[in-house]
PDB file of N, CA and C in Angstrom:
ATOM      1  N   UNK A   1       0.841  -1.165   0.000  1.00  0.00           N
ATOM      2  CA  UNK A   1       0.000   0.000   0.000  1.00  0.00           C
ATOM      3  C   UNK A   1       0.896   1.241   0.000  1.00  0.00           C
ATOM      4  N   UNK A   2       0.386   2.388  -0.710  1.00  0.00           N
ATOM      5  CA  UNK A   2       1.310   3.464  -0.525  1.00  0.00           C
ATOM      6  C   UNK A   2       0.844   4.670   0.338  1.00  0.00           C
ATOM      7  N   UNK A   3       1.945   4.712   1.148  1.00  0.00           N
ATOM      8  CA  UNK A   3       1.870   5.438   2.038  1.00  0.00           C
ATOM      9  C   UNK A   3       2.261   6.973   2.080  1.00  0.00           C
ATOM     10  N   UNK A   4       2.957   6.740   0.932  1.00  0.00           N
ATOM     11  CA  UNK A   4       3.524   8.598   1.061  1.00  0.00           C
ATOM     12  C   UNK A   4       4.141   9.054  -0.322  1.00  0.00           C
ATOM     13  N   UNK A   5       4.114  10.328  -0.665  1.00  0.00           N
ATOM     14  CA  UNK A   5       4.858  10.814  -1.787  1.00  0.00           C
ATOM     15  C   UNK A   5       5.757  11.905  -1.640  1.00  0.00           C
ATOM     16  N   UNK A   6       6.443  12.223  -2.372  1.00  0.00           N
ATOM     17  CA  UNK A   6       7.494  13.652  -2.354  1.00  0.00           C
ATOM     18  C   UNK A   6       7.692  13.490  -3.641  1.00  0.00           C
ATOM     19  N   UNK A   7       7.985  15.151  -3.985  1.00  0.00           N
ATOM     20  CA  UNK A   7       8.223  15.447  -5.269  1.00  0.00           C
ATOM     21  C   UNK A   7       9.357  15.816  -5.049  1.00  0.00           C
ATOM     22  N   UNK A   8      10.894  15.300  -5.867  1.00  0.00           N
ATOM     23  CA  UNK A   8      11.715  16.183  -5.169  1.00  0.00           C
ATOM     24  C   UNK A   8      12.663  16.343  -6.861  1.00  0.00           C
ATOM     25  N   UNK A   9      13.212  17.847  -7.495  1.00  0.00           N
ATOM     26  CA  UNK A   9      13.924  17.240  -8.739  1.00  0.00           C
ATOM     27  C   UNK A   9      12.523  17.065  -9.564  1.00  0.00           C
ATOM     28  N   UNK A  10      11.861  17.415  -9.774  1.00  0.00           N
ATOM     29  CA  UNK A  10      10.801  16.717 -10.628  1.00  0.00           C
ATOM     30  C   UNK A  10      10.390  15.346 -10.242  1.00  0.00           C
ATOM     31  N   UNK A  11      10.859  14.929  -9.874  1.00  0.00           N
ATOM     32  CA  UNK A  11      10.519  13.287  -9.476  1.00  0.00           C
ATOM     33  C   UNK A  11       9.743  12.770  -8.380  1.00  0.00           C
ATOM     34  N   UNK A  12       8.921  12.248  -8.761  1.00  0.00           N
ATOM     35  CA  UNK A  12       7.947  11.903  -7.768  1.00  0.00           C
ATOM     36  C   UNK A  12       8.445  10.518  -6.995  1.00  0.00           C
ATOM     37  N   UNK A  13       8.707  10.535  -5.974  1.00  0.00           N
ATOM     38  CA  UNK A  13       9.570   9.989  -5.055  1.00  0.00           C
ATOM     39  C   UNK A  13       7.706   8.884  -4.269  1.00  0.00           C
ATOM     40  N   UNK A  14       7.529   7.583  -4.299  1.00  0.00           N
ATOM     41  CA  UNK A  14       6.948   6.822  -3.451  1.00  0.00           C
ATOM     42  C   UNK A  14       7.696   6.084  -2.030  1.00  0.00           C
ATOM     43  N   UNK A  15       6.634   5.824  -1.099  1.00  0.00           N
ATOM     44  CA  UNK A  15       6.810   5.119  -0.223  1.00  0.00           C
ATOM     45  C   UNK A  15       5.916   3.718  -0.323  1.00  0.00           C
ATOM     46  N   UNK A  16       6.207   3.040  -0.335  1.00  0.00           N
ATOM     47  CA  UNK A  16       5.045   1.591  -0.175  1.00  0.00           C
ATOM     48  C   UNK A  16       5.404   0.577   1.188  1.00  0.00           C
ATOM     49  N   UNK A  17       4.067  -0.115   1.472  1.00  0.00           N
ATOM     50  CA  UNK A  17       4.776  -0.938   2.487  1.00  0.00           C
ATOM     51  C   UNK A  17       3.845  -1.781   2.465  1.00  0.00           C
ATOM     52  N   UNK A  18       4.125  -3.017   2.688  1.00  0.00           N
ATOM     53  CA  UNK A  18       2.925  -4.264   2.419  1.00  0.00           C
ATOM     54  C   UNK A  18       2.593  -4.418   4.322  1.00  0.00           C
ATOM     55  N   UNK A  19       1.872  -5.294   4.354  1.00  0.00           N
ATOM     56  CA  UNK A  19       1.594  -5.743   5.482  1.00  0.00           C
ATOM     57  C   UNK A  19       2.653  -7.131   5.996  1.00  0.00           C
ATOM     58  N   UNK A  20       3.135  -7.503   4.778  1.00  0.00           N
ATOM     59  CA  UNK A  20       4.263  -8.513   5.683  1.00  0.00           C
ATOM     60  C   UNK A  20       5.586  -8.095   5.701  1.00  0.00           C
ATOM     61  N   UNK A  21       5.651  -6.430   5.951  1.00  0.00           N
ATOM     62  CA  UNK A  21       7.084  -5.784   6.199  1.00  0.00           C
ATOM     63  C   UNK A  21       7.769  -5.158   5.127  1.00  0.00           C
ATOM     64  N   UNK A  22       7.084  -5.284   3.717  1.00  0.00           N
ATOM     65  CA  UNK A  22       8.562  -5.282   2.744  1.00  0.00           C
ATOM     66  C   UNK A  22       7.966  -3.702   2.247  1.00  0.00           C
ATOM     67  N   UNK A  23       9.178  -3.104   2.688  1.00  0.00           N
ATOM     68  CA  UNK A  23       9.154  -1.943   2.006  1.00  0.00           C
ATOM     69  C   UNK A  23       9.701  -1.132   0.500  1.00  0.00           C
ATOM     70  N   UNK A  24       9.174  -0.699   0.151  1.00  0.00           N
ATOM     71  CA  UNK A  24       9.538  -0.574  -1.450  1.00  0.00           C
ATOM     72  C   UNK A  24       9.978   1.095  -1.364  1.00  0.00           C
ATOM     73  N   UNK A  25      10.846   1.537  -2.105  1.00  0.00           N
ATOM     74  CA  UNK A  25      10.839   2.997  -2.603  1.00  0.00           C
ATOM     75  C   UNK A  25      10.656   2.833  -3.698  1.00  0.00           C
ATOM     76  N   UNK A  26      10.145   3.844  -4.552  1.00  0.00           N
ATOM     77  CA  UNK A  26      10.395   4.031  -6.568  1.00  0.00           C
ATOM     78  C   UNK A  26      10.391   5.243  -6.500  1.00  0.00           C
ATOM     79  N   UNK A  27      10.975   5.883  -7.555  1.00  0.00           N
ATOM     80  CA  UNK A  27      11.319   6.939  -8.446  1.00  0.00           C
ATOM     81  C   UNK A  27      10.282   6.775  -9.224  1.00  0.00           C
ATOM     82  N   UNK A  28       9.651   7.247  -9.924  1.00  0.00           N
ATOM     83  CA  UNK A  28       8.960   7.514 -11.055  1.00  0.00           C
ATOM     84  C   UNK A  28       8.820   6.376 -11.516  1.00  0.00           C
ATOM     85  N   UNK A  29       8.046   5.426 -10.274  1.00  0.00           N
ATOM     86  CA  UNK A  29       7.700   3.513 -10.922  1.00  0.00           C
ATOM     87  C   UNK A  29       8.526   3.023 -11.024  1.00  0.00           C
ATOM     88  N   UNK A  30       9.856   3.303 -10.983  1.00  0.00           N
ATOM     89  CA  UNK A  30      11.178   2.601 -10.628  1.00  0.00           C
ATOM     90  C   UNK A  30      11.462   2.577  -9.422  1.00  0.00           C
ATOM     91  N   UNK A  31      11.482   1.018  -8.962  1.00  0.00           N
ATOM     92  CA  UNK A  31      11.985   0.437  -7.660  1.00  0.00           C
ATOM     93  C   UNK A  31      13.380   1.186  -7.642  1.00  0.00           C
ATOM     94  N   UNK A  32      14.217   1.882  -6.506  1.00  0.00           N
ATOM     95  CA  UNK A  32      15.423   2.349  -6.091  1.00  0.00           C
ATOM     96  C   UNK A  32      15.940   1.023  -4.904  1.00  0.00           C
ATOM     97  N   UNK A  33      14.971   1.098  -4.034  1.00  0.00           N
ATOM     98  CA  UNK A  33      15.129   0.443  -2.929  1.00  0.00           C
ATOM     99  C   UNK A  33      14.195  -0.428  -2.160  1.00  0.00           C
ATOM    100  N   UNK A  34      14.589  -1.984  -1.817  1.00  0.00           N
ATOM    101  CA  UNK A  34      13.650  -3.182  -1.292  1.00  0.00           C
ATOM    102  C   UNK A  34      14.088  -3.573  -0.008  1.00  0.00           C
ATOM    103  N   UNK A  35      13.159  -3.207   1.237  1.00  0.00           N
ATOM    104  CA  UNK A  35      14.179  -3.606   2.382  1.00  0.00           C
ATOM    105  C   UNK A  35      12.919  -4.318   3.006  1.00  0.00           C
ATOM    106  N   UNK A  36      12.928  -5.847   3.653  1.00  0.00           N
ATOM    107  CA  UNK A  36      11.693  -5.866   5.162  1.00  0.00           C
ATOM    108  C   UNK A  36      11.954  -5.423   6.280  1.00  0.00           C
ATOM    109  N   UNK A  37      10.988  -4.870   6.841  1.00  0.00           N
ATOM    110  CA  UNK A  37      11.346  -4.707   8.289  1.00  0.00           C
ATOM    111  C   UNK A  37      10.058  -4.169   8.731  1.00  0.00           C
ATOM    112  N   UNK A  38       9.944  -5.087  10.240  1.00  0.00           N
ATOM    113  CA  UNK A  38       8.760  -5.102  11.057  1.00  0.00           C
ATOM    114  C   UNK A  38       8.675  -3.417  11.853  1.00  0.00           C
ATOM    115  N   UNK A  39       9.751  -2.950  11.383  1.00  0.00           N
ATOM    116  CA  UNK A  39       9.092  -1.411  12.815  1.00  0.00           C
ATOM    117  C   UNK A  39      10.476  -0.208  12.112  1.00  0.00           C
ATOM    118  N   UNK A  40      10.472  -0.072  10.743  1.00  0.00           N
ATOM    119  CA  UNK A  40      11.363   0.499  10.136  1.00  0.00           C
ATOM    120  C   UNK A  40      13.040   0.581   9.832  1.00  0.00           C
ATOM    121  N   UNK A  41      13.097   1.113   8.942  1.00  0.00           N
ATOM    122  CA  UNK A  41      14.396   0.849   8.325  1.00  0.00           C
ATOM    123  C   UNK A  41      14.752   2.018   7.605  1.00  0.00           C
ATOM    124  N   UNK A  42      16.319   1.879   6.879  1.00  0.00           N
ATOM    125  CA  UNK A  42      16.639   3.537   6.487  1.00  0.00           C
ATOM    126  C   UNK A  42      17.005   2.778   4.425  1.00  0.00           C
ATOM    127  N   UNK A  43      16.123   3.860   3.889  1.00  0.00           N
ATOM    128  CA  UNK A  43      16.749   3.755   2.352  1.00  0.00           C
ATOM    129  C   UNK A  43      17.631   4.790   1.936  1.00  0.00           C
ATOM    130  N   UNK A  44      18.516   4.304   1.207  1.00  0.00           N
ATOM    131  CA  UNK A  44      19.338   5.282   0.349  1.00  0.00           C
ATOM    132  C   UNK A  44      18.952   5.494  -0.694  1.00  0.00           C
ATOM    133  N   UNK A  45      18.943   6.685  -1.507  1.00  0.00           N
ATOM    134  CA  UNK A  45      19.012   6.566  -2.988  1.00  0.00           C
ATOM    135  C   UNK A  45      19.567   8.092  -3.229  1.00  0.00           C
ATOM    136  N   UNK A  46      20.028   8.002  -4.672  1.00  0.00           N
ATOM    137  CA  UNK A  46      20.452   9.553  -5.211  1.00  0.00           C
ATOM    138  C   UNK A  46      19.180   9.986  -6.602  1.00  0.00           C
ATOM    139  N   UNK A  47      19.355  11.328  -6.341  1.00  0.00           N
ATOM    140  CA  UNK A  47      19.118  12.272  -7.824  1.00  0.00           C
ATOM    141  C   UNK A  47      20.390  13.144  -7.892  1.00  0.00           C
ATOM    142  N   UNK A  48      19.669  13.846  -8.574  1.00  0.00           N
ATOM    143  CA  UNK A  48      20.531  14.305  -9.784  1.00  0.00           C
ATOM    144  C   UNK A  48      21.322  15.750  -8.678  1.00  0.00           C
ATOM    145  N   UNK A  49      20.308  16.278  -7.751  1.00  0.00           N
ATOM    146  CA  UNK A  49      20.713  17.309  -6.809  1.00  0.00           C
ATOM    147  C   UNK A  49      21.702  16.451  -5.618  1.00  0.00           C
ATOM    148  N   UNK A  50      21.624  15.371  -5.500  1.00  0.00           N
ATOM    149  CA  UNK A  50      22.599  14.960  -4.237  1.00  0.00           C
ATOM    150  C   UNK A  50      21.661  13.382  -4.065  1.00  0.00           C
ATOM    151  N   UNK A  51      22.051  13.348  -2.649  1.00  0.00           N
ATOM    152  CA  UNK A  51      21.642  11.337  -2.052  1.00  0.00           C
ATOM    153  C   UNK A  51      20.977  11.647  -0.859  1.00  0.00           C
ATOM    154  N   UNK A  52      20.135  10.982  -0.962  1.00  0.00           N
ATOM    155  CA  UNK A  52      18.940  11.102   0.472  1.00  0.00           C
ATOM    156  C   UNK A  52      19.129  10.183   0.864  1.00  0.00           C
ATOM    157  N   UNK A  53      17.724   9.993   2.263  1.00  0.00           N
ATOM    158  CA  UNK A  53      17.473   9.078   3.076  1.00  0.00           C
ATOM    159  C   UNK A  53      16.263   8.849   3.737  1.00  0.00           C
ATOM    160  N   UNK A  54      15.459   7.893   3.573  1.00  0.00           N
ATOM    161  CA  UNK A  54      14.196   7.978   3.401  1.00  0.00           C
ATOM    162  C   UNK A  54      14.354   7.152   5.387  1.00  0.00           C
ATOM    163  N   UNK A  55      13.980   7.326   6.406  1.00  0.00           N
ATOM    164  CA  UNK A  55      14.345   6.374   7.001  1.00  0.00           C
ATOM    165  C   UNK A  55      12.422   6.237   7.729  1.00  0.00           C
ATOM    166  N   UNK A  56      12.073   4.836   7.892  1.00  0.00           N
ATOM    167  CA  UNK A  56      10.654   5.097   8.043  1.00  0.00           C
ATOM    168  C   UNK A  56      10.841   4.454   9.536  1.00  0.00           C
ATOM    169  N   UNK A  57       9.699   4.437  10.805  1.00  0.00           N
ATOM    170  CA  UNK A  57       9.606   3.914  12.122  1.00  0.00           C
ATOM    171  C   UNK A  57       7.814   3.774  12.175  1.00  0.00           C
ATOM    172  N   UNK A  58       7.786   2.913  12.785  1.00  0.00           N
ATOM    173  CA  UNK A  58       6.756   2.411  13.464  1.00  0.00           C
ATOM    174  C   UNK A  58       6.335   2.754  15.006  1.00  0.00           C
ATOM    175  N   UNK A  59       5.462   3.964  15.456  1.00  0.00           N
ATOM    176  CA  UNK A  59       5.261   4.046  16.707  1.00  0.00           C
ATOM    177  C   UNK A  59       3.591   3.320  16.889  1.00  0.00           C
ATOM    178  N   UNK A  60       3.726   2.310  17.881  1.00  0.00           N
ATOM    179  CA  UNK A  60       2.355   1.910  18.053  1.00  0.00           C
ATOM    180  C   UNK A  60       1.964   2.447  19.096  1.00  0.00           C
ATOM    181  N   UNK A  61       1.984   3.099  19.671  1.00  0.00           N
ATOM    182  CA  UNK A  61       1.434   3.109  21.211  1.00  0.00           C
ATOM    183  C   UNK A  61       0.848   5.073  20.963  1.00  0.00           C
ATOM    184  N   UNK A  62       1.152   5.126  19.391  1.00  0.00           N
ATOM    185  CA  UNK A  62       0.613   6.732  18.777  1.00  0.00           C
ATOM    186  C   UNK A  62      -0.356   7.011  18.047  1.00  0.00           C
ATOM    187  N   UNK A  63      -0.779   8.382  17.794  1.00  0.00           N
ATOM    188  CA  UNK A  63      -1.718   8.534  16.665  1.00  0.00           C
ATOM    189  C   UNK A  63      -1.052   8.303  15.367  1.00  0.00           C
ATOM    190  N   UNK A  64      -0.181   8.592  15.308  1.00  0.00           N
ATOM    191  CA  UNK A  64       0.657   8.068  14.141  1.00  0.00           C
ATOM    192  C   UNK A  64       1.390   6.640  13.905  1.00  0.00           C
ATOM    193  N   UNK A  65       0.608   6.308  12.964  1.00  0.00           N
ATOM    194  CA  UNK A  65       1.856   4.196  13.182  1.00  0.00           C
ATOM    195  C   UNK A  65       2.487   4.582  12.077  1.00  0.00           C
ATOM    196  N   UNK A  66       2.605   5.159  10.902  1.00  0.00           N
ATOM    197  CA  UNK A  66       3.883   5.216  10.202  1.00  0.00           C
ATOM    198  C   UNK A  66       4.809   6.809  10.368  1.00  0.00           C
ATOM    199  N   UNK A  67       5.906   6.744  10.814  1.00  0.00           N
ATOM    200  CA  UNK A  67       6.743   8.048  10.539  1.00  0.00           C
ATOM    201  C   UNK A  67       7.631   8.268   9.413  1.00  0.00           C
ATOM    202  N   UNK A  68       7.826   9.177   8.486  1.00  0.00           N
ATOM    203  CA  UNK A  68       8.900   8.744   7.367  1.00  0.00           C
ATOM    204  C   UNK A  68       9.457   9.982   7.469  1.00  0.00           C
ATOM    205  N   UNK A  69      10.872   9.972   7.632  1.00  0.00           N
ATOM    206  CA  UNK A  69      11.789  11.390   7.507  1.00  0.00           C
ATOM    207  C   UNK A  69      12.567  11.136   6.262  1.00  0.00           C
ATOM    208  N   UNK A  70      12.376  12.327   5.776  1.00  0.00           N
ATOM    209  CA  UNK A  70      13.362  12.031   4.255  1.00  0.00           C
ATOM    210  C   UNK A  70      14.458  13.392   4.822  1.00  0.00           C
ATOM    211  N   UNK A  71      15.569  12.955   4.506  1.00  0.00           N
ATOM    212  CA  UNK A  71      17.221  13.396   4.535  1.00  0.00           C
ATOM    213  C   UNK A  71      17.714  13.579   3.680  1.00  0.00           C
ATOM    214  N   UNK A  72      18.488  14.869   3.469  1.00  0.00           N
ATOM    215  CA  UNK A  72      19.282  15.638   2.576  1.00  0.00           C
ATOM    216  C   UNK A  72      20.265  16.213   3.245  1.00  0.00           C
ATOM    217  N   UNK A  73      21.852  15.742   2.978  1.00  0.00           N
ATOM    218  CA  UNK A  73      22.466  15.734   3.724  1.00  0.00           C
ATOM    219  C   UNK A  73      22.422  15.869   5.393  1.00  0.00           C
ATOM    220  N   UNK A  74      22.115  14.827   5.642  1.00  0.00           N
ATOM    221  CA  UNK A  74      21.528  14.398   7.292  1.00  0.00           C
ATOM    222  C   UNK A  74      20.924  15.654   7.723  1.00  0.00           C
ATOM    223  N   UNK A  75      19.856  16.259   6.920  1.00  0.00           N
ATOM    224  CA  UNK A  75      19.048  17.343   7.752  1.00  0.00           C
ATOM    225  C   UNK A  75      17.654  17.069   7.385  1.00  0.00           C
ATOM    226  N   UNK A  76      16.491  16.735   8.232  1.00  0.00           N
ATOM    227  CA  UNK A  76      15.498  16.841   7.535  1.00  0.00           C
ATOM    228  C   UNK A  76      14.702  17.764   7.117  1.00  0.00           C
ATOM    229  N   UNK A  77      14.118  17.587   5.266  1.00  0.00           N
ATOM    230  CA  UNK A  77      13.640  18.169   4.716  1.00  0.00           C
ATOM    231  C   UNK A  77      12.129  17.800   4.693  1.00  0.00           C
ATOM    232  N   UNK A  78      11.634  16.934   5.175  1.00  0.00           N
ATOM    233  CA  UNK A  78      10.449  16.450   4.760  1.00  0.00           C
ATOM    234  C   UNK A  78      10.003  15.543   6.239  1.00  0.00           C
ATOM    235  N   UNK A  79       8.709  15.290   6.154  1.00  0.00           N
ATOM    236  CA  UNK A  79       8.202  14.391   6.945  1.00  0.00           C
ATOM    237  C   UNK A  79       6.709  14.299   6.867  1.00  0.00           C
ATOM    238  N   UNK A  80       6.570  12.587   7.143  1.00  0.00           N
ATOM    239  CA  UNK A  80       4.817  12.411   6.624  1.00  0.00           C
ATOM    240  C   UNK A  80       4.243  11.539   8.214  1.00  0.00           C
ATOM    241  N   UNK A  81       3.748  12.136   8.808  1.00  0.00           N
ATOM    242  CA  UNK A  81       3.222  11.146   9.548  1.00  0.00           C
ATOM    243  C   UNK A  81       1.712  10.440   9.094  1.00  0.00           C
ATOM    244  N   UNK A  82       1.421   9.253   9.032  1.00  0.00           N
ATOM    245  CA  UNK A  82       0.440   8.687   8.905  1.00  0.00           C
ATOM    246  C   UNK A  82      -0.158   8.121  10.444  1.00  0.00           C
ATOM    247  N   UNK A  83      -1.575   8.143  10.385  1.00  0.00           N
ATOM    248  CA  UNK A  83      -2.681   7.941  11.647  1.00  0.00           C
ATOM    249  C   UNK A  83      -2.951   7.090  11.096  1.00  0.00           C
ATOM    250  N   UNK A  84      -3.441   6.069  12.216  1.00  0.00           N
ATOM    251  CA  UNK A  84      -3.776   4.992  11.968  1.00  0.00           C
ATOM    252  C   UNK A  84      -4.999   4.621  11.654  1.00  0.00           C
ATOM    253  N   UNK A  85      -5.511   3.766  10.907  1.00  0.00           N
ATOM    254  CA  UNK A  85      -7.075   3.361  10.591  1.00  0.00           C
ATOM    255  C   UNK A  85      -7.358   2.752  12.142  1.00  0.00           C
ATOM    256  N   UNK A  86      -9.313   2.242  11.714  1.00  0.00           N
ATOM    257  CA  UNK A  86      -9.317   1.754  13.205  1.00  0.00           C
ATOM    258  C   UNK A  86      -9.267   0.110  12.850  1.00  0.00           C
ATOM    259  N   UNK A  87      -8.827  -0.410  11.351  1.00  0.00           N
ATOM    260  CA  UNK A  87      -8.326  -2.157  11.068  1.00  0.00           C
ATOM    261  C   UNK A  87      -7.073  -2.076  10.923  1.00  0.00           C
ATOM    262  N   UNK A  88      -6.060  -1.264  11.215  1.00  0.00           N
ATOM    263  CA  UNK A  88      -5.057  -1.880  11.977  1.00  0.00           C
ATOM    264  C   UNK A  88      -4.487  -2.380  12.568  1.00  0.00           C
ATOM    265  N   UNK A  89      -4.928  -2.338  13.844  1.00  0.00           N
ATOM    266  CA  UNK A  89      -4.777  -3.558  14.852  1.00  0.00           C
ATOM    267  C   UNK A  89      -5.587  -5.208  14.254  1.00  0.00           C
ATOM    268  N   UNK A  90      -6.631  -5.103  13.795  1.00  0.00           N
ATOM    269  CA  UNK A  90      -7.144  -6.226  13.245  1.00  0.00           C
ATOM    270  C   UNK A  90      -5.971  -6.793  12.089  1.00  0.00           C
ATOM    271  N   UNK A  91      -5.502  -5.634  11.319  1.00  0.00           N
ATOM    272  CA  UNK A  91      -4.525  -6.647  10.266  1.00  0.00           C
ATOM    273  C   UNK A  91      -3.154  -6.962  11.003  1.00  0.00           C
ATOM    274  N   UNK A  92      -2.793  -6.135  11.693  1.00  0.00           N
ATOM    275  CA  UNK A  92      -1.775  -6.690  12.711  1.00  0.00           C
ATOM    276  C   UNK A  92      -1.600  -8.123  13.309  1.00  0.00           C
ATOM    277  N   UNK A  93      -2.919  -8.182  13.905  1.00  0.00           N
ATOM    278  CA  UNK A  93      -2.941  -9.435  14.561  1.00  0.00           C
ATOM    279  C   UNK A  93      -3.063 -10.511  12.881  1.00  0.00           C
ATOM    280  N   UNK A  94      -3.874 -10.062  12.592  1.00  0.00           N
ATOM    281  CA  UNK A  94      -3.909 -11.319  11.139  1.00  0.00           C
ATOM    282  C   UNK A  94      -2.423 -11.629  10.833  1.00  0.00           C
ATOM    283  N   UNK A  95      -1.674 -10.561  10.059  1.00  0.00           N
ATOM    284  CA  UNK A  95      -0.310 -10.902  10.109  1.00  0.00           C
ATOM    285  C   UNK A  95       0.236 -11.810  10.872  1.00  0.00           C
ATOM    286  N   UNK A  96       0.299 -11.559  12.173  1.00  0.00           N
ATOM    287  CA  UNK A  96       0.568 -12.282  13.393  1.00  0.00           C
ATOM    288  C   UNK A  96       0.325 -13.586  13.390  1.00  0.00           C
ATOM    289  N   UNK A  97      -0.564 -13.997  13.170  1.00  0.00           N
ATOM    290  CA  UNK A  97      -1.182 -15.032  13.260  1.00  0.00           C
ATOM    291  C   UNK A  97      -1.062 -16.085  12.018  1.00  0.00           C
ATOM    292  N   UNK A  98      -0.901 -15.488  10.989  1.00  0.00           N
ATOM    293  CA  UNK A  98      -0.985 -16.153  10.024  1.00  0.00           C
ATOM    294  C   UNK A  98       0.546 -16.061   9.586  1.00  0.00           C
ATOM    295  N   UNK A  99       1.623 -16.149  10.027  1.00  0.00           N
ATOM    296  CA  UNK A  99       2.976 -16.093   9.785  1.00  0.00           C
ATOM    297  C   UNK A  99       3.738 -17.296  10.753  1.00  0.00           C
ATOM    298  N   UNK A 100       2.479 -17.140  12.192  1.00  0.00           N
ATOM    299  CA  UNK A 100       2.908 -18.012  13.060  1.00  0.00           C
ATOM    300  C   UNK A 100       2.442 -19.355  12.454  1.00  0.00           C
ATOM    301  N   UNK A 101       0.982 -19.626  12.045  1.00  0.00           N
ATOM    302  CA  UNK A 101       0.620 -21.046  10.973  1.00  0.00           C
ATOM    303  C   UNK A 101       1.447 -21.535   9.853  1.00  0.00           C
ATOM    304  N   UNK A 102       2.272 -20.262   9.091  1.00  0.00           N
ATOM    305  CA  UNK A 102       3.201 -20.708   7.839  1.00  0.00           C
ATOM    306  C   UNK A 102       4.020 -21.436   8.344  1.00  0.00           C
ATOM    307  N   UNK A 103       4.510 -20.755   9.709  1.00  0.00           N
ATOM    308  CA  UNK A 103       5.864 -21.440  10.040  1.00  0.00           C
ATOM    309  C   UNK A 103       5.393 -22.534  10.922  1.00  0.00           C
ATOM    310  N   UNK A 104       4.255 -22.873  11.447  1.00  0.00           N
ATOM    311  CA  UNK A 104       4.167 -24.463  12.136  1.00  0.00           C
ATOM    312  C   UNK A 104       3.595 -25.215  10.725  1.00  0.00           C
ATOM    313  N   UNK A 105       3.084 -24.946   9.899  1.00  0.00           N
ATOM    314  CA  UNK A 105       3.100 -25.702   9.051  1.00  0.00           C
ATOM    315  C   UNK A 105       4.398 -25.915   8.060  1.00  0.00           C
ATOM    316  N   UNK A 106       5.375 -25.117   7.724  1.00  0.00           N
ATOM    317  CA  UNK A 106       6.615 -25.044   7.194  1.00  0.00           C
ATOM    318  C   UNK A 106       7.416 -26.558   8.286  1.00  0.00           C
ATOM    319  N   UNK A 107       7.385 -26.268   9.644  1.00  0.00           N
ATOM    320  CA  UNK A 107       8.062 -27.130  10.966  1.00  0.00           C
ATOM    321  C   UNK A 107       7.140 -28.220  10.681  1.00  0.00           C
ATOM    322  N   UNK A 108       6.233 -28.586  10.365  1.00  0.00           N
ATOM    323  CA  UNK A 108       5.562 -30.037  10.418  1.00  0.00           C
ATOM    324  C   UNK A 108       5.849 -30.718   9.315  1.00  0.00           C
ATOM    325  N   UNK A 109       6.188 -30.223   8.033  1.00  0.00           N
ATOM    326  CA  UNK A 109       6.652 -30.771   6.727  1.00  0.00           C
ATOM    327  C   UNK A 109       8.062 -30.608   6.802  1.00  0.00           C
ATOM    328  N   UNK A 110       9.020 -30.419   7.557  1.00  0.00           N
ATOM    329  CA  UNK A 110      10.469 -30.890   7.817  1.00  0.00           C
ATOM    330  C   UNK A 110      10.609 -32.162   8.251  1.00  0.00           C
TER     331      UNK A 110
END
């Protein structure tokens, strides 16, 4: 799902993030950067003006569950906080739950 945009350079800069962690950046529908991670992580990428840093966090216990600071030369220029729906916690736990069945069923066919 996408969570955020910046225009930066002409370029329309995405954020995406699935529900089983994997986070995507693109450039203009071009993937830059593929990382998973359960409660954020930091991307690199360059344009044509210099090299950023997209670094995203997970606060649950906030009105905001996604934070994304974008970096230009380690200063931030940008920031998106996203609020949470009220099926978040419901897909949370689904995740949860259904990652824990892959892997006892993955452990029973060993």
């Amino acid at each position: 799902m996408k969570y955020a945009d910046f225009i930066i350079d002409g370029k329309n800069i995405e954020f995406h993030n699935s529900i089983l962690g994997k986070e995507t950046i693109k450039i203009d529908n071009i993937i830059v950067s593929e990382k998973y991670s359960m409660f954020g992580t930091k991307h690199l990428f360059g344009l044509s003006s210099g090299d950023y840093e997209l670094v995203s966090s997970l606060q649950f216990f906030s009105r905001a569950f996604v934070i994304l600071d974008l970096y230009k030369d380690d200063v931030v220029i940008d920031q998106v906080r996203v609020t949470k729906k009220w099926y978040s916690p419901l897909l949370a736990a689904f995740a949860g739950f259904s990652v824990y069945f892959i892997i006892r069923l993955i452990d029973s066919l060993l």
